[in-house]
Protein backbone atom coordinates (compact mmCIF):
# COMPACT_ATOMS: atom_id res chain seq x y z
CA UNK A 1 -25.19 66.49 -11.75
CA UNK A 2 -23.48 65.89 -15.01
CA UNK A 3 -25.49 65.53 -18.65
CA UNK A 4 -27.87 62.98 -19.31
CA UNK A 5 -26.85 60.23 -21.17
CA UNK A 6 -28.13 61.33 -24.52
CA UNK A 7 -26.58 64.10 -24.28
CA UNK A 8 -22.93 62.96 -22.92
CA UNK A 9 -23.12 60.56 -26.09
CA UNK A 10 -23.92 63.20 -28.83
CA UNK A 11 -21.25 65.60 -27.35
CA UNK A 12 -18.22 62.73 -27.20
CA UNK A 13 -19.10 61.75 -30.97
CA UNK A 14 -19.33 64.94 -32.54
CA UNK A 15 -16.02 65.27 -34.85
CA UNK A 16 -13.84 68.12 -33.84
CA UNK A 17 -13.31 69.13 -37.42
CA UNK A 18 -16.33 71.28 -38.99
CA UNK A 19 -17.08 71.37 -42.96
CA UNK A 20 -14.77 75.02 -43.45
CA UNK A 21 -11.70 73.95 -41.64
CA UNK A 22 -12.64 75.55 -38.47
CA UNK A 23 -12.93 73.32 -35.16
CA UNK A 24 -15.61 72.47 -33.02
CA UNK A 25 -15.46 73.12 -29.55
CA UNK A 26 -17.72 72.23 -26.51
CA UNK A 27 -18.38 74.50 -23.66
CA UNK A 28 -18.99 72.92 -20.65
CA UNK A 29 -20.54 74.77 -17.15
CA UNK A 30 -18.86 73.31 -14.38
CA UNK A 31 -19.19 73.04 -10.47
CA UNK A 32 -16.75 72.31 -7.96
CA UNK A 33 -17.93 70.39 -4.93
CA UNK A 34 -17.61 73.83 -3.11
CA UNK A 35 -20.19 74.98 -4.81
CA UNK A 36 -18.31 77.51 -7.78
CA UNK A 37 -20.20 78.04 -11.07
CA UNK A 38 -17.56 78.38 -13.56
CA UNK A 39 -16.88 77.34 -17.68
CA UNK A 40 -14.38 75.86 -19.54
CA UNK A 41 -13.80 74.94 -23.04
CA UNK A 42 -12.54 71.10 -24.34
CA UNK A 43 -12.28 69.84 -27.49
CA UNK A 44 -14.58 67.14 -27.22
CA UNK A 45 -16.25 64.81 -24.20
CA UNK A 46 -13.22 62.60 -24.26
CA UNK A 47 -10.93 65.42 -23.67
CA UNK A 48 -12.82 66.59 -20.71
CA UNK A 49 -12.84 63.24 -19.44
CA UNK A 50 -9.24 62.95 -19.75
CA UNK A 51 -7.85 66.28 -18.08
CA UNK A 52 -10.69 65.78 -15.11
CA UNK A 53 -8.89 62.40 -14.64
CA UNK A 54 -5.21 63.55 -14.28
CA UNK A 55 -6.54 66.35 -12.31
CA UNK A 56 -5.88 68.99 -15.13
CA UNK A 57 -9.36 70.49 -14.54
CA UNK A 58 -9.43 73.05 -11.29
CA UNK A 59 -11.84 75.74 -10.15
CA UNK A 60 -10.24 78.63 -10.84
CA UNK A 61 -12.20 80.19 -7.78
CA UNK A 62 -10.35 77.52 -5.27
CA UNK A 63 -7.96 75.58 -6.77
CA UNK A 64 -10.05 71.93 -5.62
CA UNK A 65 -10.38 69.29 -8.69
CA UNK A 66 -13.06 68.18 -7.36
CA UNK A 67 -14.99 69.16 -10.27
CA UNK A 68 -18.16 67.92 -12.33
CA UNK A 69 -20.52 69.26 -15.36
CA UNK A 70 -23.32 71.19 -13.96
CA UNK A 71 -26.67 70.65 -15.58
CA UNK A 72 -26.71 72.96 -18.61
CA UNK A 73 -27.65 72.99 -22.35
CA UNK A 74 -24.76 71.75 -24.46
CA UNK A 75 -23.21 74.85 -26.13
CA UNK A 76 -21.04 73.88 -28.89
CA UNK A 77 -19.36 76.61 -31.55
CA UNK A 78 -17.50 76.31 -34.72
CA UNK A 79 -14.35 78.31 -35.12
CA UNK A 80 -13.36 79.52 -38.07
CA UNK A 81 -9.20 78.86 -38.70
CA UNK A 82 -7.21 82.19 -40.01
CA UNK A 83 -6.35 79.86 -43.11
CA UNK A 84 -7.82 77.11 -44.54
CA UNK A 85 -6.49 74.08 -43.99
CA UNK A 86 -7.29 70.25 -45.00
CA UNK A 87 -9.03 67.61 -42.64
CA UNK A 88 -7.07 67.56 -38.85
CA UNK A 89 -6.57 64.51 -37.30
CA UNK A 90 -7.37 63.96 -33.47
CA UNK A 91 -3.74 63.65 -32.96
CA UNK A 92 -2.81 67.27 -34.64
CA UNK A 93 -5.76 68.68 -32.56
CA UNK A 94 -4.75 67.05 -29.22
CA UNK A 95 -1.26 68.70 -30.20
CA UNK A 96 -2.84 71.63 -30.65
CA UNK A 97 -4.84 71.69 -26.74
CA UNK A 98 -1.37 70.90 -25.41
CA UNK A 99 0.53 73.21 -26.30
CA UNK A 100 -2.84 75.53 -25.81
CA UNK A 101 -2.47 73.93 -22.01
CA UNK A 102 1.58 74.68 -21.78
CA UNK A 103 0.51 78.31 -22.67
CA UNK A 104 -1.85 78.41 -19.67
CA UNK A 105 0.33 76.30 -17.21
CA UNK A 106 2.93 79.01 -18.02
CA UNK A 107 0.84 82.21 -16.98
CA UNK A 108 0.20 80.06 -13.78
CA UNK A 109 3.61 80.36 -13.41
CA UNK A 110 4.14 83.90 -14.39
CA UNK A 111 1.46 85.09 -11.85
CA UNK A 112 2.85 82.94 -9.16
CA UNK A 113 6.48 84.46 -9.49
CA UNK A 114 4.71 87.29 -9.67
CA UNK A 115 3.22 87.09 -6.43
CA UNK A 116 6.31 85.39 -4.99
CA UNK A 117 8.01 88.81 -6.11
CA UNK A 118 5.78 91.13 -5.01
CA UNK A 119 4.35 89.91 -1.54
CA UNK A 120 4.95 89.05 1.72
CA UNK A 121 5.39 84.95 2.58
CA UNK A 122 3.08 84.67 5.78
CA UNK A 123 3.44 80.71 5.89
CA UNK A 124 0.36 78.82 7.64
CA UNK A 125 -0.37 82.26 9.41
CA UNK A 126 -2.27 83.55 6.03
CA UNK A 127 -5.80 83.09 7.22
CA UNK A 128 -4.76 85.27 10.43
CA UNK A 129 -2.99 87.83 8.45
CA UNK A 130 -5.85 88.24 5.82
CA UNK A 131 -7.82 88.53 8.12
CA UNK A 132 -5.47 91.46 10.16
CA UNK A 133 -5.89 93.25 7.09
CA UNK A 134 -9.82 92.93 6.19
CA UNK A 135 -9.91 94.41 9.69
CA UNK A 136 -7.84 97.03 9.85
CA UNK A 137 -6.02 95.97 12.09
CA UNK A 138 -2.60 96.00 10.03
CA UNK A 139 -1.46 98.04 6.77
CA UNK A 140 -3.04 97.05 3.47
CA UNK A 141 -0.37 94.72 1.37
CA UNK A 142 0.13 91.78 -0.52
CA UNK A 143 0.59 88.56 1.28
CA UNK A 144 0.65 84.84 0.14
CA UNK A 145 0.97 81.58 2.60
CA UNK A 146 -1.19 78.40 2.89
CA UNK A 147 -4.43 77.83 4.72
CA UNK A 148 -6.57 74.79 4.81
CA UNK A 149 -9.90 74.39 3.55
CA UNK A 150 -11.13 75.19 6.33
CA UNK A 151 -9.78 78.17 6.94
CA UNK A 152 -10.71 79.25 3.22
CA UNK A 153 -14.06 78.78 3.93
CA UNK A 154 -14.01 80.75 6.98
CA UNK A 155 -12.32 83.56 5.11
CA UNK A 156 -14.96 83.43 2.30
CA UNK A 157 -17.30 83.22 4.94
CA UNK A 158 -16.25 86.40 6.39
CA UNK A 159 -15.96 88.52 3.10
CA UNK A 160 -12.18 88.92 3.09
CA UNK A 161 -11.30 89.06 -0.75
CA UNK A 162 -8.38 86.05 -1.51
CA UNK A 163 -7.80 83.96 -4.31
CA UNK A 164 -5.88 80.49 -4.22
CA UNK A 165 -3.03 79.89 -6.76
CA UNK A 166 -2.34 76.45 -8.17
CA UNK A 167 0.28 74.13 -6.81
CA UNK A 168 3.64 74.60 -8.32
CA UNK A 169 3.91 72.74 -12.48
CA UNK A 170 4.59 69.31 -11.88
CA UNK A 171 7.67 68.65 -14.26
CA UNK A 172 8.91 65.45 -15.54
CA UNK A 173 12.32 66.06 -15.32
């Protein structure tokens, strides 16, 4: 379910800029449609609205975009800037979320060279071999591969600990 009306108007015209040169941000609580609880932060309604729609919003539990607000309370805090500043326009602040967003996409892709680095590549066998190792059945290590939703569940299902990393960055070169 997503916020009522009322509230989805009062939280997209609420200016981003508070009275002490600090910004306003929203906290949303989220749900994926497999069910995840999880937060996130925007800078307004309209900037939630825009990253959900290019698919820049994921649950960091399973990856899916399928995500929308969960009913909640609107939480909204001020924070204070290290210096003061004069008024910011919506352009400087959506400036400021990108390159906020650049600094997330590139842990993604720290941790998944990371992985890439450190594991084993078990292709579409990864369900199987997660599961090998949950068991017993095979030595404890670090393995990486694809499975389909499906098989996710199943594995969730089943208790065996595994966490899905985000496609590759899409690049526009």
């Amino acid at each position: 379910m997503s916020f009522s009306n009322i509230n989805a108007k009062i939280l997209n015209n609420i200016d981003t800029q508070s009275e002490d040169g600090g910004f306003v941000m929203i906290l949303y609580q989220l749900k994926c449609q497999r069910g995840h609880d999880f937060e996130a932060w925007f800078l307004n309604g309209v900037t939630y609205d825009s990253q959900l729609e290019t698919g820049d919003v994921s649950c960091p539990h399973c990856g899916t975009t399928a995500v929308n607000k969960a009913p909640m309370a609107p939480n909204i805090t001020r924070r204070r800037s290290a210096e003061p500043s004069g008024p910011s326009s919506p352009a400087v602040s959506e400036t400021r979320a990108q390159e906020v967003a650049e600094k997330i996409l590139e842990a993604v892709d720290g941790l998944r060279d990371d992985v890439e680095a450190n594991c084993d590549y078990v292709g579409e066998d990864f369900a199987e071999e997660a599961r090998r190792i949950h068991y017993g059945e095979t030595d404890e290590h670090g393995i990486y591969g694809e499975a389909s939703d499906d098989d996710a569940k199943e594995l969730d299902e089943e208790g065996v600990d595994f966490f899905r990393l985000p496609f590759p960055r899409r690049r526009n070169d």
